[in-house]
C-alpha atoms as a PDB file:
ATOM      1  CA  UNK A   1    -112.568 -56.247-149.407  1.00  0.00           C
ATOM      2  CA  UNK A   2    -116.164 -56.092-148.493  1.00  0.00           C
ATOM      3  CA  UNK A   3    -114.946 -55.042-145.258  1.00  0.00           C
ATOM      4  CA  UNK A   4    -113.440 -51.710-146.455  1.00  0.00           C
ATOM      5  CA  UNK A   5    -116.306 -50.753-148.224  1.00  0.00           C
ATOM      6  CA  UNK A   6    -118.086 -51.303-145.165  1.00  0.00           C
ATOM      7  CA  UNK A   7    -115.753 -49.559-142.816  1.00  0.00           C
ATOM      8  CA  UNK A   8    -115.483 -46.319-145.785  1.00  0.00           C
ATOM      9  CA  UNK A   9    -119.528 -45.711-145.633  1.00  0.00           C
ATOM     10  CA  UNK A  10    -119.820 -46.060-142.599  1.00  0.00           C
ATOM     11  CA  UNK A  11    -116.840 -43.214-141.855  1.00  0.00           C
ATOM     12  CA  UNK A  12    -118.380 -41.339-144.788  1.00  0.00           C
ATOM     13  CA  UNK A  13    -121.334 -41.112-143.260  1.00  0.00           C
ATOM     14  CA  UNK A  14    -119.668 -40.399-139.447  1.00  0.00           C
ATOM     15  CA  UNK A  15    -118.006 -37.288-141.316  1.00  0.00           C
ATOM     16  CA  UNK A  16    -121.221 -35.921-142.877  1.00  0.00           C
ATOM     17  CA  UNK A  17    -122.825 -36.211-139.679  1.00  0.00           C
ATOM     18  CA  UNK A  18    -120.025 -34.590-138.450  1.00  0.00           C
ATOM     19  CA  UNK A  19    -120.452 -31.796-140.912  1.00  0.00           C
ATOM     20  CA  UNK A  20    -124.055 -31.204-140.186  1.00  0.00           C
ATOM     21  CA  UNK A  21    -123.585 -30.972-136.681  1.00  0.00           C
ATOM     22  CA  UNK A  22    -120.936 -28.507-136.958  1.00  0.00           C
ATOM     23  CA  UNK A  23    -122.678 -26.653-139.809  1.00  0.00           C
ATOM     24  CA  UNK A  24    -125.728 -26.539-137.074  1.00  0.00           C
ATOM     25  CA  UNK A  25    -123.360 -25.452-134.055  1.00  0.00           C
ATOM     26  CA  UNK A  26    -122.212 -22.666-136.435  1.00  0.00           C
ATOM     27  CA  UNK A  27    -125.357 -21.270-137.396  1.00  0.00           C
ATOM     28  CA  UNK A  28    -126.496 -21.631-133.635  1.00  0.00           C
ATOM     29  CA  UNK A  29    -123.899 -20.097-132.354  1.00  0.00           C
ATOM     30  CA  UNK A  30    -124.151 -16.823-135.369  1.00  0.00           C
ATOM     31  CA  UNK A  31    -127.388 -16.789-134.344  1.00  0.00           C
ATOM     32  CA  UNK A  32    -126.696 -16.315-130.279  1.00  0.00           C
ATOM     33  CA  UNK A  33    -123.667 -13.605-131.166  1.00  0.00           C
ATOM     34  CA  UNK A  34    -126.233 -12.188-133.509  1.00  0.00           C
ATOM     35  CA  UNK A  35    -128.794 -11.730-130.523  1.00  0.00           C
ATOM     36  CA  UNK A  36    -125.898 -10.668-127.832  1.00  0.00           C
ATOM     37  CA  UNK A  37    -125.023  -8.159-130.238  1.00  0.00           C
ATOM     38  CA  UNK A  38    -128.510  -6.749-130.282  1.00  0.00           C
ATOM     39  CA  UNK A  39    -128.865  -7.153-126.610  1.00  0.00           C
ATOM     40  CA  UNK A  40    -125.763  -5.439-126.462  1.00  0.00           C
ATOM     41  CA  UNK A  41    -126.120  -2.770-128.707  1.00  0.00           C
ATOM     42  CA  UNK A  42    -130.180  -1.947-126.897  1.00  0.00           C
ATOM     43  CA  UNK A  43    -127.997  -1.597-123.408  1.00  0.00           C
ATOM     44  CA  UNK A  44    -125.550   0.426-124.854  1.00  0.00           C
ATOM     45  CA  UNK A  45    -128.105   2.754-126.396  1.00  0.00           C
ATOM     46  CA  UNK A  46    -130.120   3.111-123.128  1.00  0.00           C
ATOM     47  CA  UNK A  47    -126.526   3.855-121.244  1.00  0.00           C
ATOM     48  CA  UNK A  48    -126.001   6.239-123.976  1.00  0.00           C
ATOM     49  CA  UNK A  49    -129.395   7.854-123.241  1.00  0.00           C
ATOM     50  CA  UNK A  50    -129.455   7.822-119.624  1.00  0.00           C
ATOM     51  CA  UNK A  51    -126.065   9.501-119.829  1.00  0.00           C
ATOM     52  CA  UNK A  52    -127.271  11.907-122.035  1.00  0.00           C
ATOM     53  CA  UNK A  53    -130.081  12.880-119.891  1.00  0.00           C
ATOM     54  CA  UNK A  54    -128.093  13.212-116.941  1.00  0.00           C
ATOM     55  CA  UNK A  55    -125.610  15.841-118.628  1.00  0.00           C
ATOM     56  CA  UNK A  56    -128.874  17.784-119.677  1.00  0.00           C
ATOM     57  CA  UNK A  57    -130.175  17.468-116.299  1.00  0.00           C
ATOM     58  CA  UNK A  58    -126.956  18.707-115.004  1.00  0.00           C
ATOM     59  CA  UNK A  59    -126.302  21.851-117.356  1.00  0.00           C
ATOM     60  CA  UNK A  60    -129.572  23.123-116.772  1.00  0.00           C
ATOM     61  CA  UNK A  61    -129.404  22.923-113.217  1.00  0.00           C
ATOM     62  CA  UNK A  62    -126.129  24.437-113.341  1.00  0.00           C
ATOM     63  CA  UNK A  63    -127.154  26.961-115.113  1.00  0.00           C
ATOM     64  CA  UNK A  64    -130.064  27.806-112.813  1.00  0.00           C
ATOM     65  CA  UNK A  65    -127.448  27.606-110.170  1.00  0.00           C
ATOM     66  CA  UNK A  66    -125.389  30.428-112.225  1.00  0.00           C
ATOM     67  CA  UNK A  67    -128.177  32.699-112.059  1.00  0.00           C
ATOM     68  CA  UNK A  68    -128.875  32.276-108.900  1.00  0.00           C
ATOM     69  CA  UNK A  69    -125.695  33.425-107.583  1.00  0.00           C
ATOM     70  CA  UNK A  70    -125.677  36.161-110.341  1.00  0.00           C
ATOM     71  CA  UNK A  71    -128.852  37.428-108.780  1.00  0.00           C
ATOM     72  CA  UNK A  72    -127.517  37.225-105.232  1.00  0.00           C
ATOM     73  CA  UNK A  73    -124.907  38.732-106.371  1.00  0.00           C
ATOM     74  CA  UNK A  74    -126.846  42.105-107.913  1.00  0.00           C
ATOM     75  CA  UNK A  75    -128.585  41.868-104.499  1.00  0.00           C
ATOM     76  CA  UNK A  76    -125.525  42.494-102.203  1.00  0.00           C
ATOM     77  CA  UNK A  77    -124.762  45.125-104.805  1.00  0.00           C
ATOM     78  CA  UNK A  78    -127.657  46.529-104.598  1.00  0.00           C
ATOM     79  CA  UNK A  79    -127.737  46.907-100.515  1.00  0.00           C
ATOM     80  CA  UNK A  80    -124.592  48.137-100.703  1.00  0.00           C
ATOM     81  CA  UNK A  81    -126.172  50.620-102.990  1.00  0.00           C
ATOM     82  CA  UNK A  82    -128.845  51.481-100.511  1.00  0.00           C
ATOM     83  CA  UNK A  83    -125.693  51.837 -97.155  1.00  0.00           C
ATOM     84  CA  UNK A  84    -123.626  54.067 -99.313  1.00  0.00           C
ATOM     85  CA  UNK A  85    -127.132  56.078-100.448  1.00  0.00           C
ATOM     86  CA  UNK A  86    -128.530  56.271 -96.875  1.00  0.00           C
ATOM     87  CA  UNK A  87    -125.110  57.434 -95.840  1.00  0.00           C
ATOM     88  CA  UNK A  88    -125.158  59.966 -98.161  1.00  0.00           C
ATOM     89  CA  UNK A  89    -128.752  61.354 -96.855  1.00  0.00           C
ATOM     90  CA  UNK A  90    -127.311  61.156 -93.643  1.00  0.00           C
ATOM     91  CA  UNK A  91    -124.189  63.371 -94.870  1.00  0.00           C
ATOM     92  CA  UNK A  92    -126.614  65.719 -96.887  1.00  0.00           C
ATOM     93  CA  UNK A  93    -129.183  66.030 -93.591  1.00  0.00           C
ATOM     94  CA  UNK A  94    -126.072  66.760 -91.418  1.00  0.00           C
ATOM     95  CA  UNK A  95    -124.436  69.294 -93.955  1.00  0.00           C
ATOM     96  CA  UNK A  96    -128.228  71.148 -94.838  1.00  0.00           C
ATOM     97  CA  UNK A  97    -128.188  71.781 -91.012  1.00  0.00           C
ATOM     98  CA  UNK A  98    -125.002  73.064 -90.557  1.00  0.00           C
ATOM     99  CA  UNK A  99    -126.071  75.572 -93.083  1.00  0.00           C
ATOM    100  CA  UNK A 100    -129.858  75.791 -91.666  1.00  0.00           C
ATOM    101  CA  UNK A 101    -130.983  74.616 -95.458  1.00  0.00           C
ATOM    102  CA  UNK A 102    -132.804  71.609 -95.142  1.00  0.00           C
ATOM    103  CA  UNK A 103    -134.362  71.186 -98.656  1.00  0.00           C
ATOM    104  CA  UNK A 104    -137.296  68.575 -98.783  1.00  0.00           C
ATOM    105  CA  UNK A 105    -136.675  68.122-102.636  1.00  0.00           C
ATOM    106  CA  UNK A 106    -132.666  66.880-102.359  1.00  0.00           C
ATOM    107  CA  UNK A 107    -134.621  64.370 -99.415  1.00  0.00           C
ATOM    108  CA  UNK A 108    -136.931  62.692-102.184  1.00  0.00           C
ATOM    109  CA  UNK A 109    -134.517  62.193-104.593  1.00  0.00           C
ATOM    110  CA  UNK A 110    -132.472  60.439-102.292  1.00  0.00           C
ATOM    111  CA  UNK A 111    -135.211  58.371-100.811  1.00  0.00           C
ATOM    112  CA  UNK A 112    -136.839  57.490-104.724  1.00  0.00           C
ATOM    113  CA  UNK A 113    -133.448  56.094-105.362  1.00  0.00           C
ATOM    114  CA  UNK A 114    -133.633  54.107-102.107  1.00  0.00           C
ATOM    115  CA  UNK A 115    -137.118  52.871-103.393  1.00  0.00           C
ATOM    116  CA  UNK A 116    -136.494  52.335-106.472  1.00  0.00           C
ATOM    117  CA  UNK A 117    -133.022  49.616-104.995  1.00  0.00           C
ATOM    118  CA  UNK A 118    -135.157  48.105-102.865  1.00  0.00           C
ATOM    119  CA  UNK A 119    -138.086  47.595-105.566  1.00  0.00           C
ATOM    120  CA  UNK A 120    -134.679  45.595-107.780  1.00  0.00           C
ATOM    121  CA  UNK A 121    -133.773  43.520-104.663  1.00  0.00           C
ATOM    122  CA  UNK A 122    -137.028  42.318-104.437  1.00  0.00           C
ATOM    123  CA  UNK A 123    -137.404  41.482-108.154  1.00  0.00           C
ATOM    124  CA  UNK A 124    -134.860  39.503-108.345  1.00  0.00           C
ATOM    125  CA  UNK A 125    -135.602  37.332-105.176  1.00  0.00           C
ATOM    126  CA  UNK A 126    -138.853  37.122-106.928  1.00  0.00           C
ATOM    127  CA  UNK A 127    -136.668  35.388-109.559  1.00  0.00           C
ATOM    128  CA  UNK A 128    -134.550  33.223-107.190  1.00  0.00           C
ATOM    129  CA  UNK A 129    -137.658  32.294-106.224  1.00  0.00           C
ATOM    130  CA  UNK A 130    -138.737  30.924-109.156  1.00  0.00           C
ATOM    131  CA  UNK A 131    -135.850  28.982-110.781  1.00  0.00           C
ATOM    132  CA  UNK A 132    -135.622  27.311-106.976  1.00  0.00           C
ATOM    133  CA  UNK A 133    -139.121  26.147-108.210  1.00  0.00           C
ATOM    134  CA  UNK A 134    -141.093  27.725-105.328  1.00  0.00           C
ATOM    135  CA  UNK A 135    -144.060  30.404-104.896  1.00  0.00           C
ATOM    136  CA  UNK A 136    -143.388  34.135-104.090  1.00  0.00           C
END
């Protein structure tokens, strides 16, 4: 029987070697998910970030876009403003004529209010101006 007992240690100690190298593949391999996970979770985090900034980035430029066409917007306004107001001297000239009345003060008033439109266009190109980034 000295054969068996042969043939048992020896596949005793085929199935702890067995065991260890499996016990090491294991812990290798926990150890490699453990490091992918990292990696993993370090890329998602800069995706996250980058993603984040890019929304930012986005909002306020869309936002300076907004005002921009807000402010062009108040500018057409205001030239209309200044057509309907230099019609109007043009329809108070032509009626102070007719009735040989031409009064210099009506005149300023109508041409401060022309000034004073013309001052708010420029203001706010001023401002178009500056969320474009540029100099006046």
């Amino acid at each position: 029987m000295g054969g068996f007992e042969e043939l048992g240690r020896r596949l005793d100690k085929l199935a702890e070697g067995i065991k260890t190298a499996t016990r090491s593949g294991v812990e290798k391999t926990a150890r490699e998910a453990k490091d992918w996970r990292e990696k993993l979770d370090d890329l998602g985090d800069k995706v996250k970030k980058i993603t984040q900034d890019g929304i930012e980035r986005f909002a306020t430029e869309t936002k300076g876009f907004s005002q921009i066409a807000g402010l062009k917007s108040q500018i057409r306004q205001r030239e209309k403003e200044i057509e309907n107001t230099f019609k109007q001297i043009g329809e108070k000239t032509y009626g102070l004529h007719l009735q040989k009345k031409i009064g210099h003060q009506e005149l300023k008033k109508i041409g401060a209010k022309i000034t004073r439109l013309k001052k708010d266009i420029k203001a706010k190109e001023l401002q178009i101006q500056s969320l474009r980034g540029r100099k006046p």
